[in-house]
PDB file of N, CA and C in Angstrom:
ATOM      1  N   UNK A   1     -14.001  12.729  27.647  1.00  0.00           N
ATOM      2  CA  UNK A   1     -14.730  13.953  27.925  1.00  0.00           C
ATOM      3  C   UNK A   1     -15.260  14.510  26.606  1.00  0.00           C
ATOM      4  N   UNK A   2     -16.605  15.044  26.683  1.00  0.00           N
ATOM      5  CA  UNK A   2     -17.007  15.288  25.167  1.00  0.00           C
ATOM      6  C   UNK A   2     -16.777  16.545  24.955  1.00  0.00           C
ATOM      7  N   UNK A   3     -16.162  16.882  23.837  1.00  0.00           N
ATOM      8  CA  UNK A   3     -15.591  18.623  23.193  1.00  0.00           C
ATOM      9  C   UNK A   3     -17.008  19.413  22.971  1.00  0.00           C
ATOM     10  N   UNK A   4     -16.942  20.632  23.701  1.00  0.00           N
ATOM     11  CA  UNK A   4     -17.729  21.670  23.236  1.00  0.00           C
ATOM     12  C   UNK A   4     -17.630  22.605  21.741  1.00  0.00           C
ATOM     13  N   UNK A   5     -18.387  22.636  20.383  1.00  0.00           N
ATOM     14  CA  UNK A   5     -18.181  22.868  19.760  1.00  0.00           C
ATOM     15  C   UNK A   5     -20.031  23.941  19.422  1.00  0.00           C
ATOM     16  N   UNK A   6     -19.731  25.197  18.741  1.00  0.00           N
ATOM     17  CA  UNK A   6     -20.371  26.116  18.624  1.00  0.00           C
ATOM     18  C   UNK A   6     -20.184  26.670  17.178  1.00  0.00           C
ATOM     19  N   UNK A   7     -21.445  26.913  16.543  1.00  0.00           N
ATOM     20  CA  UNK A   7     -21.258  27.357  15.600  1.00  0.00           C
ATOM     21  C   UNK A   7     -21.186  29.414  15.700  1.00  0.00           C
ATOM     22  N   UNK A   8     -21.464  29.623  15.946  1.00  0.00           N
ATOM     23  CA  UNK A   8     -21.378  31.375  16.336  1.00  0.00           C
ATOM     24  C   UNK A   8     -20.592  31.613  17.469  1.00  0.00           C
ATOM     25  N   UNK A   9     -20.762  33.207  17.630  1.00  0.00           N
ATOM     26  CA  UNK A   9     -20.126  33.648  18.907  1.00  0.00           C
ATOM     27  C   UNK A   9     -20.349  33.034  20.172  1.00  0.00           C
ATOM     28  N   UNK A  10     -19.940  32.731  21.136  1.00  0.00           N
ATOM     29  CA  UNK A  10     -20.457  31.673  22.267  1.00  0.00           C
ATOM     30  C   UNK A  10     -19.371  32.736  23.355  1.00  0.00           C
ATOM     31  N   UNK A  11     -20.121  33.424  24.766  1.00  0.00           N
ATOM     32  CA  UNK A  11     -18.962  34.033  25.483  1.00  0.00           C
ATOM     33  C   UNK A  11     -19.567  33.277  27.076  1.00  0.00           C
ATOM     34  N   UNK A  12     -18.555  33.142  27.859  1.00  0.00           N
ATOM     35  CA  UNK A  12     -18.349  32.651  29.135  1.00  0.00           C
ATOM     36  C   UNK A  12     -17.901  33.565  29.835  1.00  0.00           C
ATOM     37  N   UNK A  13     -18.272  34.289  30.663  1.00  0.00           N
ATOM     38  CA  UNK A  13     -18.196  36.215  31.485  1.00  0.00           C
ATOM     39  C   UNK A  13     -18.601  35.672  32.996  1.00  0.00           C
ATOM     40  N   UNK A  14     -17.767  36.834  33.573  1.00  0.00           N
ATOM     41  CA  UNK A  14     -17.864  36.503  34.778  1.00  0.00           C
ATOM     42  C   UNK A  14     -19.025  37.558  35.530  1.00  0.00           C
ATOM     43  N   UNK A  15     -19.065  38.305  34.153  1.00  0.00           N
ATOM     44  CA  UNK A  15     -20.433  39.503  34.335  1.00  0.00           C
ATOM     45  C   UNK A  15     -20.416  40.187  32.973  1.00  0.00           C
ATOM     46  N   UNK A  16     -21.685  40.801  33.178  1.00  0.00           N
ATOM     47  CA  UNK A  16     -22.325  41.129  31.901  1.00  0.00           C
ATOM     48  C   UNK A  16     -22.574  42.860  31.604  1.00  0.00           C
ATOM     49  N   UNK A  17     -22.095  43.366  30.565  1.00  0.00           N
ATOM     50  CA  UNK A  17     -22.740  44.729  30.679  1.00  0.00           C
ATOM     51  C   UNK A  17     -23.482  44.398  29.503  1.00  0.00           C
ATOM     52  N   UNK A  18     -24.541  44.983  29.624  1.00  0.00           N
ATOM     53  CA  UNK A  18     -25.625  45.085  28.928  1.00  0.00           C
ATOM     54  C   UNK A  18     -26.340  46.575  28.460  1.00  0.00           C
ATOM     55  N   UNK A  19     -26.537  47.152  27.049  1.00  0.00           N
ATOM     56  CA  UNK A  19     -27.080  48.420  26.669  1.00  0.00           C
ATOM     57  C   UNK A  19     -28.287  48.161  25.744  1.00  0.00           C
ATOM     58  N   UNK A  20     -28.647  49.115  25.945  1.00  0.00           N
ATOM     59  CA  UNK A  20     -30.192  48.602  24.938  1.00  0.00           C
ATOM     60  C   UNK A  20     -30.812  50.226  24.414  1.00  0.00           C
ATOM     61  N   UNK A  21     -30.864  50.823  23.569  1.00  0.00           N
ATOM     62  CA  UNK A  21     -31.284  51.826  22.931  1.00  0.00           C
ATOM     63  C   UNK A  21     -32.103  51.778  21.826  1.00  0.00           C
ATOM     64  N   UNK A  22     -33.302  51.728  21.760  1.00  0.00           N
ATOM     65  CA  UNK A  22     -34.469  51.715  21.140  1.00  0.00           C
ATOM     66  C   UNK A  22     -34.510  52.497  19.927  1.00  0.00           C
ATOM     67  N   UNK A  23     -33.694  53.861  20.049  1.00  0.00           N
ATOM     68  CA  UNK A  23     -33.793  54.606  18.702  1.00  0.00           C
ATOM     69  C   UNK A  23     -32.550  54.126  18.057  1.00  0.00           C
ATOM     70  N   UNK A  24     -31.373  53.894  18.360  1.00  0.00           N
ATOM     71  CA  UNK A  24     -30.491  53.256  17.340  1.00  0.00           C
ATOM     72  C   UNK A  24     -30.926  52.434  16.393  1.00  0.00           C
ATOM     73  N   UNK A  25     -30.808  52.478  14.733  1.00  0.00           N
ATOM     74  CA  UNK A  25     -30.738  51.723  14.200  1.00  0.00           C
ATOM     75  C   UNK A  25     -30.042  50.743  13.712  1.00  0.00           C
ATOM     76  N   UNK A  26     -28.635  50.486  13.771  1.00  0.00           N
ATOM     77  CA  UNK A  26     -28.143  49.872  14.163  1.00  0.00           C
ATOM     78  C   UNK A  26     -28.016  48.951  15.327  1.00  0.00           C
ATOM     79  N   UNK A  27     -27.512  47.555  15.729  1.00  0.00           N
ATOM     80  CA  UNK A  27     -27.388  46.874  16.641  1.00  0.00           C
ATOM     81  C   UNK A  27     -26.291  46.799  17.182  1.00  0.00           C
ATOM     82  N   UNK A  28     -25.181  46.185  16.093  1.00  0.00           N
ATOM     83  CA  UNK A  28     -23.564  46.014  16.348  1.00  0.00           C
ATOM     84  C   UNK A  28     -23.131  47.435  16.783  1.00  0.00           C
ATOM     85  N   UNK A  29     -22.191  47.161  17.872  1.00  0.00           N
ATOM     86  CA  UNK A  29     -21.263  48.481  17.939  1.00  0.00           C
ATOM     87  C   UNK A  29     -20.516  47.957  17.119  1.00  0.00           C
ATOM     88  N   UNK A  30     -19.860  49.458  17.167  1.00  0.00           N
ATOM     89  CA  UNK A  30     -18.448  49.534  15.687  1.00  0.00           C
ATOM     90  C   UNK A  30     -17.336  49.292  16.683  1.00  0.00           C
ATOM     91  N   UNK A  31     -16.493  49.152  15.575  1.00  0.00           N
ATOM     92  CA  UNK A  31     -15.228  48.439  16.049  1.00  0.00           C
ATOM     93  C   UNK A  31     -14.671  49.810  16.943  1.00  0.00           C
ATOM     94  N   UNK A  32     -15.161  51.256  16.552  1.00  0.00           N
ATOM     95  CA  UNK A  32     -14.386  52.429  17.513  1.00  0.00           C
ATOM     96  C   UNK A  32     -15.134  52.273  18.905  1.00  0.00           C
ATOM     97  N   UNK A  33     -16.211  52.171  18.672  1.00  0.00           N
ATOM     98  CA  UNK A  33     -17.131  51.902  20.368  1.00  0.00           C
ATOM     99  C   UNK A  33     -16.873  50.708  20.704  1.00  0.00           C
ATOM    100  N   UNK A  34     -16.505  49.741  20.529  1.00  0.00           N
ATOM    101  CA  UNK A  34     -15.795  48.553  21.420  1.00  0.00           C
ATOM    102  C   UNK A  34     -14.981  48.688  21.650  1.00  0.00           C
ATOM    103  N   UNK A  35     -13.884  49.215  21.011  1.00  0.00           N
ATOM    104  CA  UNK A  35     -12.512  49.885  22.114  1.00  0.00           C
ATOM    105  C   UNK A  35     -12.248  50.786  22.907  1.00  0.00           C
ATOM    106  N   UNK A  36     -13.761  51.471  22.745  1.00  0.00           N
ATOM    107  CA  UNK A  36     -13.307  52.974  23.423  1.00  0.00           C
ATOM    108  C   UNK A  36     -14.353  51.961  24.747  1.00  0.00           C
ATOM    109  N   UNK A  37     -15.358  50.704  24.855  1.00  0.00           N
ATOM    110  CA  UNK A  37     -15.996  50.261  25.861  1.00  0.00           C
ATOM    111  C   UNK A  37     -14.200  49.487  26.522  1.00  0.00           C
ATOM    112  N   UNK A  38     -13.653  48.624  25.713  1.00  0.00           N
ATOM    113  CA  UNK A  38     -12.606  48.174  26.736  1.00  0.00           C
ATOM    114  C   UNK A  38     -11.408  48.936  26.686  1.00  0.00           C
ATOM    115  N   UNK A  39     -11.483  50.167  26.571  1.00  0.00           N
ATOM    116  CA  UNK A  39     -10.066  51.497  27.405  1.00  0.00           C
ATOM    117  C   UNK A  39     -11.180  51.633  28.524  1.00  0.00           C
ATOM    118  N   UNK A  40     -12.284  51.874  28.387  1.00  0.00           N
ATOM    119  CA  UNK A  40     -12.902  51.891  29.770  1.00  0.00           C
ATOM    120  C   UNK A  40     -12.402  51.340  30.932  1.00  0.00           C
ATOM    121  N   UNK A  41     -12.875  49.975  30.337  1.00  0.00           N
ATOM    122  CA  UNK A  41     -12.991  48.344  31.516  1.00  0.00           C
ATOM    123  C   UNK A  41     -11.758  48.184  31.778  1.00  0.00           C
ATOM    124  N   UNK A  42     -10.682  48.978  30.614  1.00  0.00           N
ATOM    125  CA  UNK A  42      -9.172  47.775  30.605  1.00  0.00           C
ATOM    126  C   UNK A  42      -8.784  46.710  30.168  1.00  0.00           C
ATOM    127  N   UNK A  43      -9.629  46.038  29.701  1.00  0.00           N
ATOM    128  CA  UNK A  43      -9.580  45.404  28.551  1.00  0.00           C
ATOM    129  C   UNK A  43     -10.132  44.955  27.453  1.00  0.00           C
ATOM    130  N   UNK A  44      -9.729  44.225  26.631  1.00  0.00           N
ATOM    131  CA  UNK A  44     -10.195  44.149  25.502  1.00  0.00           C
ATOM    132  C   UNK A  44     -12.202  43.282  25.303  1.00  0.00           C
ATOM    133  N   UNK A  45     -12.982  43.877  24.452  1.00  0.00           N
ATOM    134  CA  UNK A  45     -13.929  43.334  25.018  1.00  0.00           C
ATOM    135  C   UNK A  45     -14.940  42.533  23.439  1.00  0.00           C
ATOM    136  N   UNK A  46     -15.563  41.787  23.586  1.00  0.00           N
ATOM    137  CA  UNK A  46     -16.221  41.116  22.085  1.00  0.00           C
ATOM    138  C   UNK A  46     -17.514  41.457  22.738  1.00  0.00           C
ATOM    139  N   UNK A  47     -18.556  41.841  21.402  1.00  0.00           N
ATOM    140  CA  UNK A  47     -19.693  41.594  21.436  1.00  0.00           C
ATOM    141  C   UNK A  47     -20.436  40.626  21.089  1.00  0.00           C
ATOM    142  N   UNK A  48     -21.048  39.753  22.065  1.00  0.00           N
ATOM    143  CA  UNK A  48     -21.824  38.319  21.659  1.00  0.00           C
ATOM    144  C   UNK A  48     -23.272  39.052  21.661  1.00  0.00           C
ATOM    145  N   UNK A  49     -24.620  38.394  20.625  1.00  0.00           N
ATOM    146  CA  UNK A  49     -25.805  38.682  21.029  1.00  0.00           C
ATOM    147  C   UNK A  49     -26.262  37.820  21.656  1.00  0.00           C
ATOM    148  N   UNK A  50     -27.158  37.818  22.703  1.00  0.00           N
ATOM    149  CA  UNK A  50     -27.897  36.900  23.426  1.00  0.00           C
ATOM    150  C   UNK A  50     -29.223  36.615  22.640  1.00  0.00           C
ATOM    151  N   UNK A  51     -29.729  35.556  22.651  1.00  0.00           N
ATOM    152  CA  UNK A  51     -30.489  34.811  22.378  1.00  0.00           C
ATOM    153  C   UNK A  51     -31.662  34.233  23.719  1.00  0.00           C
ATOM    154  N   UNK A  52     -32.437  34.469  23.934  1.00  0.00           N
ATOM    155  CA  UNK A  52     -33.411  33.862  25.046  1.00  0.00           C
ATOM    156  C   UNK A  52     -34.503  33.398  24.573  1.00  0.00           C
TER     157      UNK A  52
END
């Protein structure tokens, strides 16, 4: 069987939340807004960027 190997973030989700804000200059959330997104959800959550 051939091994999947990735050089960057690579995520496999069973669903997607998605935000998009035009005046932020920044892209990355900070490490306090990704935890305060998974105390939301309940759990812990990574930010991958998509690529299309």
């Amino acid at each position: 069987m051939p091994e999947l190997r990735f050089e960057g973030a690579v995520g496999f989700a069973q669903f997607e939340v998605s935000a998009m804000n035009w005046t932020r200059h920044v892209w990355d959330l900070s490490d306090e807004e990704l935890a305060a997104v998974g105390k939301i959800l309940g759990h812990p959550v990574t930010q991958i960027h998509a690529h299309y």
